[in-house]
C-alpha atoms as a PDB file:
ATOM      1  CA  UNK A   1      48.653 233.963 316.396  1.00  0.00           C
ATOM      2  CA  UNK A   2      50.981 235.892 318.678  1.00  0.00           C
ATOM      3  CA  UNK A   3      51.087 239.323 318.229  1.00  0.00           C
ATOM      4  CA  UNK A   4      53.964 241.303 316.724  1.00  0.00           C
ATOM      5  CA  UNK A   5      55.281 242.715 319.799  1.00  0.00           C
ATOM      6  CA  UNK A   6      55.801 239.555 321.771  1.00  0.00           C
ATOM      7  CA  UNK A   7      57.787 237.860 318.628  1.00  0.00           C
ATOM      8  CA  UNK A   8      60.384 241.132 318.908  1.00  0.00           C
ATOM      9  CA  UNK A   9      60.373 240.692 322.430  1.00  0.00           C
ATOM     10  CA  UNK A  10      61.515 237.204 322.403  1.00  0.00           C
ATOM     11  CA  UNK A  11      63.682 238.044 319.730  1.00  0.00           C
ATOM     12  CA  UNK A  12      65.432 240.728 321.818  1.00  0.00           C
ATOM     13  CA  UNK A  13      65.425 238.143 324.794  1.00  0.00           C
ATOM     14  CA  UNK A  14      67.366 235.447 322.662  1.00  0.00           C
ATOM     15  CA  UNK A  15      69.641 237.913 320.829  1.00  0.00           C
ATOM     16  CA  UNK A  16      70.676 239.520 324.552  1.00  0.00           C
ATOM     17  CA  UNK A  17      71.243 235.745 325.761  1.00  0.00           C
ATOM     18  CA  UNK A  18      73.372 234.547 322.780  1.00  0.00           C
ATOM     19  CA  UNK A  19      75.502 238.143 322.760  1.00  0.00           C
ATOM     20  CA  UNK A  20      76.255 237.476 326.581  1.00  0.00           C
ATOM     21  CA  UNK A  21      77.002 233.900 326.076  1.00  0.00           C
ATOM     22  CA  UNK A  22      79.434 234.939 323.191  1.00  0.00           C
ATOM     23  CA  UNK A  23      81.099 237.212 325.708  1.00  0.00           C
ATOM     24  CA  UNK A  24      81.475 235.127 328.560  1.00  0.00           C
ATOM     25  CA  UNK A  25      83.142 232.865 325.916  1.00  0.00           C
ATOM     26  CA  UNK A  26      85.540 234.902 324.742  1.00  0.00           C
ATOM     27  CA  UNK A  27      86.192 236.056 327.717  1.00  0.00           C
ATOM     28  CA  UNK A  28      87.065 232.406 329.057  1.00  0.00           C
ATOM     29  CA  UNK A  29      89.377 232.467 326.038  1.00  0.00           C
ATOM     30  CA  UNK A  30      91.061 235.306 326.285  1.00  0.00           C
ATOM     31  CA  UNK A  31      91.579 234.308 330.288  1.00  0.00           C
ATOM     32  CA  UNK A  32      92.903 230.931 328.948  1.00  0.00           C
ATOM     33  CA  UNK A  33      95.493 232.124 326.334  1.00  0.00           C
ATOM     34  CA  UNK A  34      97.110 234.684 328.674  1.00  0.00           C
ATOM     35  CA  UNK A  35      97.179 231.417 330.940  1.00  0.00           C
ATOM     36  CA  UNK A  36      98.781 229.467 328.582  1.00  0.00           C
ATOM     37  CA  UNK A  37     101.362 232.030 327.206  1.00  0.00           C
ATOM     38  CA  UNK A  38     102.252 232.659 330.815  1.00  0.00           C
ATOM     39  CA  UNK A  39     102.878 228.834 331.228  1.00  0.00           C
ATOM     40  CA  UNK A  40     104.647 228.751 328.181  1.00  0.00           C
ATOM     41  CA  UNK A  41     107.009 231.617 329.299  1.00  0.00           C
ATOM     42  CA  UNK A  42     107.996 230.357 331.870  1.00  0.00           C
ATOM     43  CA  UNK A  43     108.562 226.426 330.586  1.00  0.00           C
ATOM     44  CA  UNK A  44     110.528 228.337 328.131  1.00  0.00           C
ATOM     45  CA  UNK A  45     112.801 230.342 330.233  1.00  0.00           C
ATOM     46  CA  UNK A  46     112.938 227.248 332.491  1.00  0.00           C
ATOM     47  CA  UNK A  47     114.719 225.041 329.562  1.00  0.00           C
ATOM     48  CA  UNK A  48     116.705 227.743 328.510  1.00  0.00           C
ATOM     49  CA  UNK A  49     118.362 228.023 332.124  1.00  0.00           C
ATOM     50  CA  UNK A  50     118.563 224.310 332.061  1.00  0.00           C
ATOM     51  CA  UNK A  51     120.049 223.744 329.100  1.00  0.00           C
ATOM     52  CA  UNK A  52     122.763 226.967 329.456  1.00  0.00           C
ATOM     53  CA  UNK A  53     123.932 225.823 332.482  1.00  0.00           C
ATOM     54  CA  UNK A  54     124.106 221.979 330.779  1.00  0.00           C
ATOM     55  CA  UNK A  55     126.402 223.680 328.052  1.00  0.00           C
ATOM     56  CA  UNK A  56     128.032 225.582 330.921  1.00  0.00           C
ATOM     57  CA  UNK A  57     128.919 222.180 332.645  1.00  0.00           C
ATOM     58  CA  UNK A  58     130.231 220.554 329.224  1.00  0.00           C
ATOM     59  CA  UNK A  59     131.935 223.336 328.243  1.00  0.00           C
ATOM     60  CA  UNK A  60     133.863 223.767 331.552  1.00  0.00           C
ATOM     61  CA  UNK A  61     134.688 219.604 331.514  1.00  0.00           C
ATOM     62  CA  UNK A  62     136.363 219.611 328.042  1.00  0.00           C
ATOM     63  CA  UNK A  63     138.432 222.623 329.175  1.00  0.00           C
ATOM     64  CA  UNK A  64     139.434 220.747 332.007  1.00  0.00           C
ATOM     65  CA  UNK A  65     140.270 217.472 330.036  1.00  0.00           C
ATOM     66  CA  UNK A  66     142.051 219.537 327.629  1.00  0.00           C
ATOM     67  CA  UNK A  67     144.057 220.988 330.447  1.00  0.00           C
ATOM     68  CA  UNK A  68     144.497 218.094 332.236  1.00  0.00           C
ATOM     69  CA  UNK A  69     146.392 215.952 329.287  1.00  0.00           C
ATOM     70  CA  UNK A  70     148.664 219.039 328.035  1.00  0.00           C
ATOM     71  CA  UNK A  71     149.127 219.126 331.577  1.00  0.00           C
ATOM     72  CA  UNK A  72     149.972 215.570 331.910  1.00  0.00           C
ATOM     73  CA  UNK A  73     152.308 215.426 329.132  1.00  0.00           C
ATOM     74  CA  UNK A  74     154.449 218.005 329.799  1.00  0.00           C
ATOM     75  CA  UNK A  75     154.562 216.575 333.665  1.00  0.00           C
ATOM     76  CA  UNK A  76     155.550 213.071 331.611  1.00  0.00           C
ATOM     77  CA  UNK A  77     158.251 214.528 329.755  1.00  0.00           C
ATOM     78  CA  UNK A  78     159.560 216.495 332.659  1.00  0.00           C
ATOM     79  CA  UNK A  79     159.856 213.794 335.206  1.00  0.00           C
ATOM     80  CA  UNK A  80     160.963 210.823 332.375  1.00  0.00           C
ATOM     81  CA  UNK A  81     164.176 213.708 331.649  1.00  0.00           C
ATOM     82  CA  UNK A  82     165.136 214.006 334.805  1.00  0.00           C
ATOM     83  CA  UNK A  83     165.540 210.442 335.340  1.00  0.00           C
ATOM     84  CA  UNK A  84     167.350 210.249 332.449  1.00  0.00           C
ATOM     85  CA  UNK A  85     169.474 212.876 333.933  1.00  0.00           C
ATOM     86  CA  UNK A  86     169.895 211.110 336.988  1.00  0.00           C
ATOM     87  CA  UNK A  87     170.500 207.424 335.521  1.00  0.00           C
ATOM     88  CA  UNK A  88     173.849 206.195 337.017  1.00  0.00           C
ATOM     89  CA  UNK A  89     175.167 205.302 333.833  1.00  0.00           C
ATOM     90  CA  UNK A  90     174.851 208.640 332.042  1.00  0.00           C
ATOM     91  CA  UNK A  91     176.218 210.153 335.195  1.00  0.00           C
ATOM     92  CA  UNK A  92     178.942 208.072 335.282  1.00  0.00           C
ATOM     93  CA  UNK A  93     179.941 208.730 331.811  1.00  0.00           C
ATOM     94  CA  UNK A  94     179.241 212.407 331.712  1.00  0.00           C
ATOM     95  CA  UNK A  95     181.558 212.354 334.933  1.00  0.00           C
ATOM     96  CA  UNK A  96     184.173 210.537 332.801  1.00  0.00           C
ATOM     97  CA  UNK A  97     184.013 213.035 330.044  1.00  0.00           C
ATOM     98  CA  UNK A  98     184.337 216.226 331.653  1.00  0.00           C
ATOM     99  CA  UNK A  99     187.524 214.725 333.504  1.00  0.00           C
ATOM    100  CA  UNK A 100     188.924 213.909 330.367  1.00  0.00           C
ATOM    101  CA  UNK A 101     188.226 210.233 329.705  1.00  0.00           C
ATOM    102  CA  UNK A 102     186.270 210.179 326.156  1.00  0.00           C
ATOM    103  CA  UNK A 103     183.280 207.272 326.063  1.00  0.00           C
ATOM    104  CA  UNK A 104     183.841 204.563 323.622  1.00  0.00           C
ATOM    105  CA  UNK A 105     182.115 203.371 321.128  1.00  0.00           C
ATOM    106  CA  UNK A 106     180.517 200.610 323.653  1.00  0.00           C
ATOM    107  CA  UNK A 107     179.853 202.753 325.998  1.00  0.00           C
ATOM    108  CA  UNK A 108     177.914 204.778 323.751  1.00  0.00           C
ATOM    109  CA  UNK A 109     176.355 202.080 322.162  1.00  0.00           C
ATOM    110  CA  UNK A 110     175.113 201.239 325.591  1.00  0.00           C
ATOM    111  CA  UNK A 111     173.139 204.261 325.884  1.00  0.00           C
ATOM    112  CA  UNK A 112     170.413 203.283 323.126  1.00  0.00           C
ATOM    113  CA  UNK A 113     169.120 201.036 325.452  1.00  0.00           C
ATOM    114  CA  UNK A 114     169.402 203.136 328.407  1.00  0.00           C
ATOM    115  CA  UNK A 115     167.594 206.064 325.947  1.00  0.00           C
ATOM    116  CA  UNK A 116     165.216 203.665 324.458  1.00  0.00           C
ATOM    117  CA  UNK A 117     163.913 202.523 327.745  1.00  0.00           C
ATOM    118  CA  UNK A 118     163.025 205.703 329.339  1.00  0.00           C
ATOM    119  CA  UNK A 119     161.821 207.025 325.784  1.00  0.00           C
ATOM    120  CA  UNK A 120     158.969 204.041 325.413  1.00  0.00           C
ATOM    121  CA  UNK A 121     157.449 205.912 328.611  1.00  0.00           C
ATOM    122  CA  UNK A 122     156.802 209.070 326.885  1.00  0.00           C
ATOM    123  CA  UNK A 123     154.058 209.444 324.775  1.00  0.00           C
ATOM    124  CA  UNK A 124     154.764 211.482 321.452  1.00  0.00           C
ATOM    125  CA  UNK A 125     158.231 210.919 321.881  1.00  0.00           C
ATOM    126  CA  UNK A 126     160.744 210.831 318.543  1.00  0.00           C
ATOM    127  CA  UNK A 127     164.073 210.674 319.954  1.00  0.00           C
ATOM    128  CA  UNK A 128     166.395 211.725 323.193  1.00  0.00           C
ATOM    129  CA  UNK A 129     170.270 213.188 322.769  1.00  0.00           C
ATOM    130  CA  UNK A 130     172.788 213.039 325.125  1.00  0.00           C
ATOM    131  CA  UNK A 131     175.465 215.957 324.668  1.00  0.00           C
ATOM    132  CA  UNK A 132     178.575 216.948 326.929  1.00  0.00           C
ATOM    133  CA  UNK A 133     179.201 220.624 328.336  1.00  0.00           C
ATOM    134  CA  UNK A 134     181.522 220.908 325.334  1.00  0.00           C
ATOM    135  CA  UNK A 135     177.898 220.684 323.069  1.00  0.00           C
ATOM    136  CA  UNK A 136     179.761 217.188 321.754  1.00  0.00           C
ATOM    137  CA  UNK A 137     176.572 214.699 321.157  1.00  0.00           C
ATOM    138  CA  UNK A 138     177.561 211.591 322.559  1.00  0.00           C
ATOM    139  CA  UNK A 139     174.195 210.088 321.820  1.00  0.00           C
ATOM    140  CA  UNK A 140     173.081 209.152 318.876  1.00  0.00           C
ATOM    141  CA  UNK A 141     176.635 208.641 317.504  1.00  0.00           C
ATOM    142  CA  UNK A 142     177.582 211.235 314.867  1.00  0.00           C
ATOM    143  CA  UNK A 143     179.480 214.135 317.292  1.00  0.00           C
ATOM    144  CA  UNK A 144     176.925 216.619 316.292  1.00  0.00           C
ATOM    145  CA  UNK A 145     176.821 219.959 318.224  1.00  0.00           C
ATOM    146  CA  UNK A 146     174.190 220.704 320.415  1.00  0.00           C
ATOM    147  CA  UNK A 147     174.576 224.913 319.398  1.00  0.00           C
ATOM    148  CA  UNK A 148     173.929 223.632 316.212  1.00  0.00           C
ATOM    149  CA  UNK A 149     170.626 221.662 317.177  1.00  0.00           C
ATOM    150  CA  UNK A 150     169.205 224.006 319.502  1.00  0.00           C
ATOM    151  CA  UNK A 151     169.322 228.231 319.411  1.00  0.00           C
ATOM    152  CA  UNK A 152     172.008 229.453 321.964  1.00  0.00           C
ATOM    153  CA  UNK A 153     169.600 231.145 324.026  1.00  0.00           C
ATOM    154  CA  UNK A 154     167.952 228.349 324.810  1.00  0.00           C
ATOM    155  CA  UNK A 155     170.774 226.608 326.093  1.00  0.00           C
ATOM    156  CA  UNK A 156     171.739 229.515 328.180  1.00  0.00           C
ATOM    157  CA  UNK A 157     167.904 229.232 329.843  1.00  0.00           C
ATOM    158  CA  UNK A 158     168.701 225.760 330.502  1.00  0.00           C
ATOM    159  CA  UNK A 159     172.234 226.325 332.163  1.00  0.00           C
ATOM    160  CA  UNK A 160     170.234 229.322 334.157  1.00  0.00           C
ATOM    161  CA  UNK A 161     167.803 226.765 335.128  1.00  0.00           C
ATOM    162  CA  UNK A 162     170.246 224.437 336.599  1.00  0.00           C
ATOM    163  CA  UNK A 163     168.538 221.224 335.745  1.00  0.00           C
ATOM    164  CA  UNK A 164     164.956 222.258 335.245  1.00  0.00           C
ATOM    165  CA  UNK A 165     162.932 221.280 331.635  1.00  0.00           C
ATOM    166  CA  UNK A 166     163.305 224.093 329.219  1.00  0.00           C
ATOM    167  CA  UNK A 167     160.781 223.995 325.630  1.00  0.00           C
ATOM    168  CA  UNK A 168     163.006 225.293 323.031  1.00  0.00           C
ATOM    169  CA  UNK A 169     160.462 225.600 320.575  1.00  0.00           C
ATOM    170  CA  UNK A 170     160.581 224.243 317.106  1.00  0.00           C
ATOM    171  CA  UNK A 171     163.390 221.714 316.079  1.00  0.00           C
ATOM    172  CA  UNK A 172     165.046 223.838 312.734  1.00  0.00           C
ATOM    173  CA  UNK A 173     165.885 220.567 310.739  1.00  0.00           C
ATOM    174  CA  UNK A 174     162.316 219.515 311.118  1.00  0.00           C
ATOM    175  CA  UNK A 175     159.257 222.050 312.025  1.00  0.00           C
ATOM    176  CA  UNK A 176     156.869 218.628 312.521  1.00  0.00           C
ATOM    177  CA  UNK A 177     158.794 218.169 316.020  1.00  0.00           C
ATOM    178  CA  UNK A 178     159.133 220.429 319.025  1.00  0.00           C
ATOM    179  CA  UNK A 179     162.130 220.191 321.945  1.00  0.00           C
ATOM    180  CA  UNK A 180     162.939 220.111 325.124  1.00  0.00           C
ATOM    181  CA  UNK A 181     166.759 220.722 326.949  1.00  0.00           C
ATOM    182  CA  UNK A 182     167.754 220.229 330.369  1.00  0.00           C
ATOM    183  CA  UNK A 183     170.976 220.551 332.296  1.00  0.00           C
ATOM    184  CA  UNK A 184     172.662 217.195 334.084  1.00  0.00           C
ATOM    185  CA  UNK A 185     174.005 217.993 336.862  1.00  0.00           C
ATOM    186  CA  UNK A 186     176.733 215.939 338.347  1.00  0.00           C
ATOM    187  CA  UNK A 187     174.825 214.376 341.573  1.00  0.00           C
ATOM    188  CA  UNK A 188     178.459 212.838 343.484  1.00  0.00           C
ATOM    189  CA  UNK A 189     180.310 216.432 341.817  1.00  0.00           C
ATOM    190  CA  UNK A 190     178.555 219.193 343.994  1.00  0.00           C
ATOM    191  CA  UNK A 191     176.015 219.030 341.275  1.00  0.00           C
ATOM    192  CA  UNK A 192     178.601 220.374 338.708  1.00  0.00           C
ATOM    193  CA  UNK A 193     177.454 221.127 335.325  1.00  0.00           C
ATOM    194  CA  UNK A 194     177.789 218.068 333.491  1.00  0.00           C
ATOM    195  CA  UNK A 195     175.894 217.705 329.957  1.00  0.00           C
ATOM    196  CA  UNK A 196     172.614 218.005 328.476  1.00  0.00           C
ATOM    197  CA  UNK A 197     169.729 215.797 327.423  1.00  0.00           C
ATOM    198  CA  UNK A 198     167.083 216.767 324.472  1.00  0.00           C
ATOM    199  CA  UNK A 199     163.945 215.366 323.883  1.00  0.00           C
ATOM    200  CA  UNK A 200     162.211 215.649 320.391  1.00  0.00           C
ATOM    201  CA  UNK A 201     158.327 215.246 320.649  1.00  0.00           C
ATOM    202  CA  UNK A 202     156.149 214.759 317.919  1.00  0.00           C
ATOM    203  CA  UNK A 203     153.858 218.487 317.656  1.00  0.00           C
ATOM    204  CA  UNK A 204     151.113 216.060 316.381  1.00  0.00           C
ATOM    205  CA  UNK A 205     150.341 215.657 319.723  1.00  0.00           C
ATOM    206  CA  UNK A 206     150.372 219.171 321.056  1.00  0.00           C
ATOM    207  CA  UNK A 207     148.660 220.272 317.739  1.00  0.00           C
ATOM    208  CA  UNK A 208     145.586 217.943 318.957  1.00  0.00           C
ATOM    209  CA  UNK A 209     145.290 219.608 322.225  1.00  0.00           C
ATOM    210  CA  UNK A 210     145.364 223.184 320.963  1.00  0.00           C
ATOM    211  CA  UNK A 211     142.616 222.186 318.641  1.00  0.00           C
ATOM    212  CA  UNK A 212     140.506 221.289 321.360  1.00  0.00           C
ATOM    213  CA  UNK A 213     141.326 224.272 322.995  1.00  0.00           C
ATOM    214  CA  UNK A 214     140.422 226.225 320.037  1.00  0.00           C
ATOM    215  CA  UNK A 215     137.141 224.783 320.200  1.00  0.00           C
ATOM    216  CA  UNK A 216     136.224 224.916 323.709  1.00  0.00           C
ATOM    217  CA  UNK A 217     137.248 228.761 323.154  1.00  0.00           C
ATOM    218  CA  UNK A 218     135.171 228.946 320.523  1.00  0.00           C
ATOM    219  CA  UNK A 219     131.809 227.132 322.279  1.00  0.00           C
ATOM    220  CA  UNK A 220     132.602 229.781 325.176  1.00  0.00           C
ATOM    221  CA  UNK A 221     132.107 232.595 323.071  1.00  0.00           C
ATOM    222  CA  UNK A 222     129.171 231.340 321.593  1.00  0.00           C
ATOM    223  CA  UNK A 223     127.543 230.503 325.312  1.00  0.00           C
ATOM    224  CA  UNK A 224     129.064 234.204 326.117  1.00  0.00           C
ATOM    225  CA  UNK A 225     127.016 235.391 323.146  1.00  0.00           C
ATOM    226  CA  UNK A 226     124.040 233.430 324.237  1.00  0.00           C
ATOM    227  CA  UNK A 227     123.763 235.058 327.525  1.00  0.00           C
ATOM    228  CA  UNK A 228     124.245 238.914 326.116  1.00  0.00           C
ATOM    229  CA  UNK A 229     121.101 238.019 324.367  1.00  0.00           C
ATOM    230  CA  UNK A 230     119.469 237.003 327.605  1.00  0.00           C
END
């Protein structure tokens, strides 16, 4: 039988072996997770940049669409007025009216066409007037004054202006539509002062723009928020 002392002596051999196997293993581990949390540091920050500067990208591309058709609208409603300005016919009869020669009821009647025609091109638009430098509306047909339609200020910024698109704000008989005045200028007069031409547009369609403005606003504080935190 073997003797006392070489059993504790093996003993003390195999307990020394398994305690330095244990520590080489948890030392592997220990080397592994710091590894691994490392790794995952850095995949994380790596995403995080990646999917900021996706945001970034989207958030800048709305802004611009949302720019872009405001933009386009009011460049639609600015150039469609002007040739309404500059139509011969409403020249002609403008012309006619400020050297004393009244339309008549034809010639009036002639204009819904003319109006209708140029107002089909413009999206969100209600309705167009036609007034004389006297403020007499000479389209649509009920002699309504244009002081009366529009705020006198507004129709001093269009006269100062001298033919360029004025926004006039709200119309007061209905707060659902917005307007817009311009001076005609006689074009074979010297470019004389010769009437005015309003344009009601629907706010519905300005009201849709804003809200996506609102929320591209919104999305860049949050992404503003996002990166304080980083």
């Amino acid at each position: 039988m073997p003797k006392r002392e070489e059993i504790g002596e093996v003993a003390r051999e195999k307990g020394h072996f398994n305690s330095l196997r244990n520590q080489i293993f948890i030392g592997f581990v220990m080397v592994m997770l710091v590894v691994l949390l490392l790794a995952g540091i850095s995949a994380y920050d790596r995403v995080a940049a990646l999917l900021k500067s996706n945001a970034e990208k989207h958030i800048h591309q709305t802004a611009v669409q949302a720019s872009g058709r405001l933009d386009a609208l009011i460049a639609q409603v600015n150039s469609l007025t002007a040739q309404v300005a500059d139509d011969s016919y409403v020249q002609r009869l403008l012309s006619d009216e400020k050297q004393g020669s009244p339309a008549t009821f034809n010639q009036r009647q002639a204009l819904l066409q003319i109006a209708g025609s140029y107002q089909s091109f413009i999206n969100g638009a209600q309705s167009m007037e036609i007034y004389t430098t006297g403020y007499n509306r000479i389209f649509p047909m009920d002699d309504r004054s244009l002081d009366l339609r529009v705020e006198r200020n507004w129709i001093n910024l269009a006269d100062e202006g001298k033919g360029r698109l004025v926004w006039a704000g709200a119309d007061p008989e209905d707060p659902g539509v917005l307007l817009a005045i311009r001076r005609i200028n006689l074009l074979d007069h010297s470019f004389e002062h010769g009437g005015y031409v309003v344009v009601r547009m629907q706010r519905s369609f300005f009201n849709s723009m804003i809200r996506m403005g609102q929320m591209v606003r919104r999305t860049l504080s949050c992404s503003w928020m996002v990166q304080e935190k980083w």
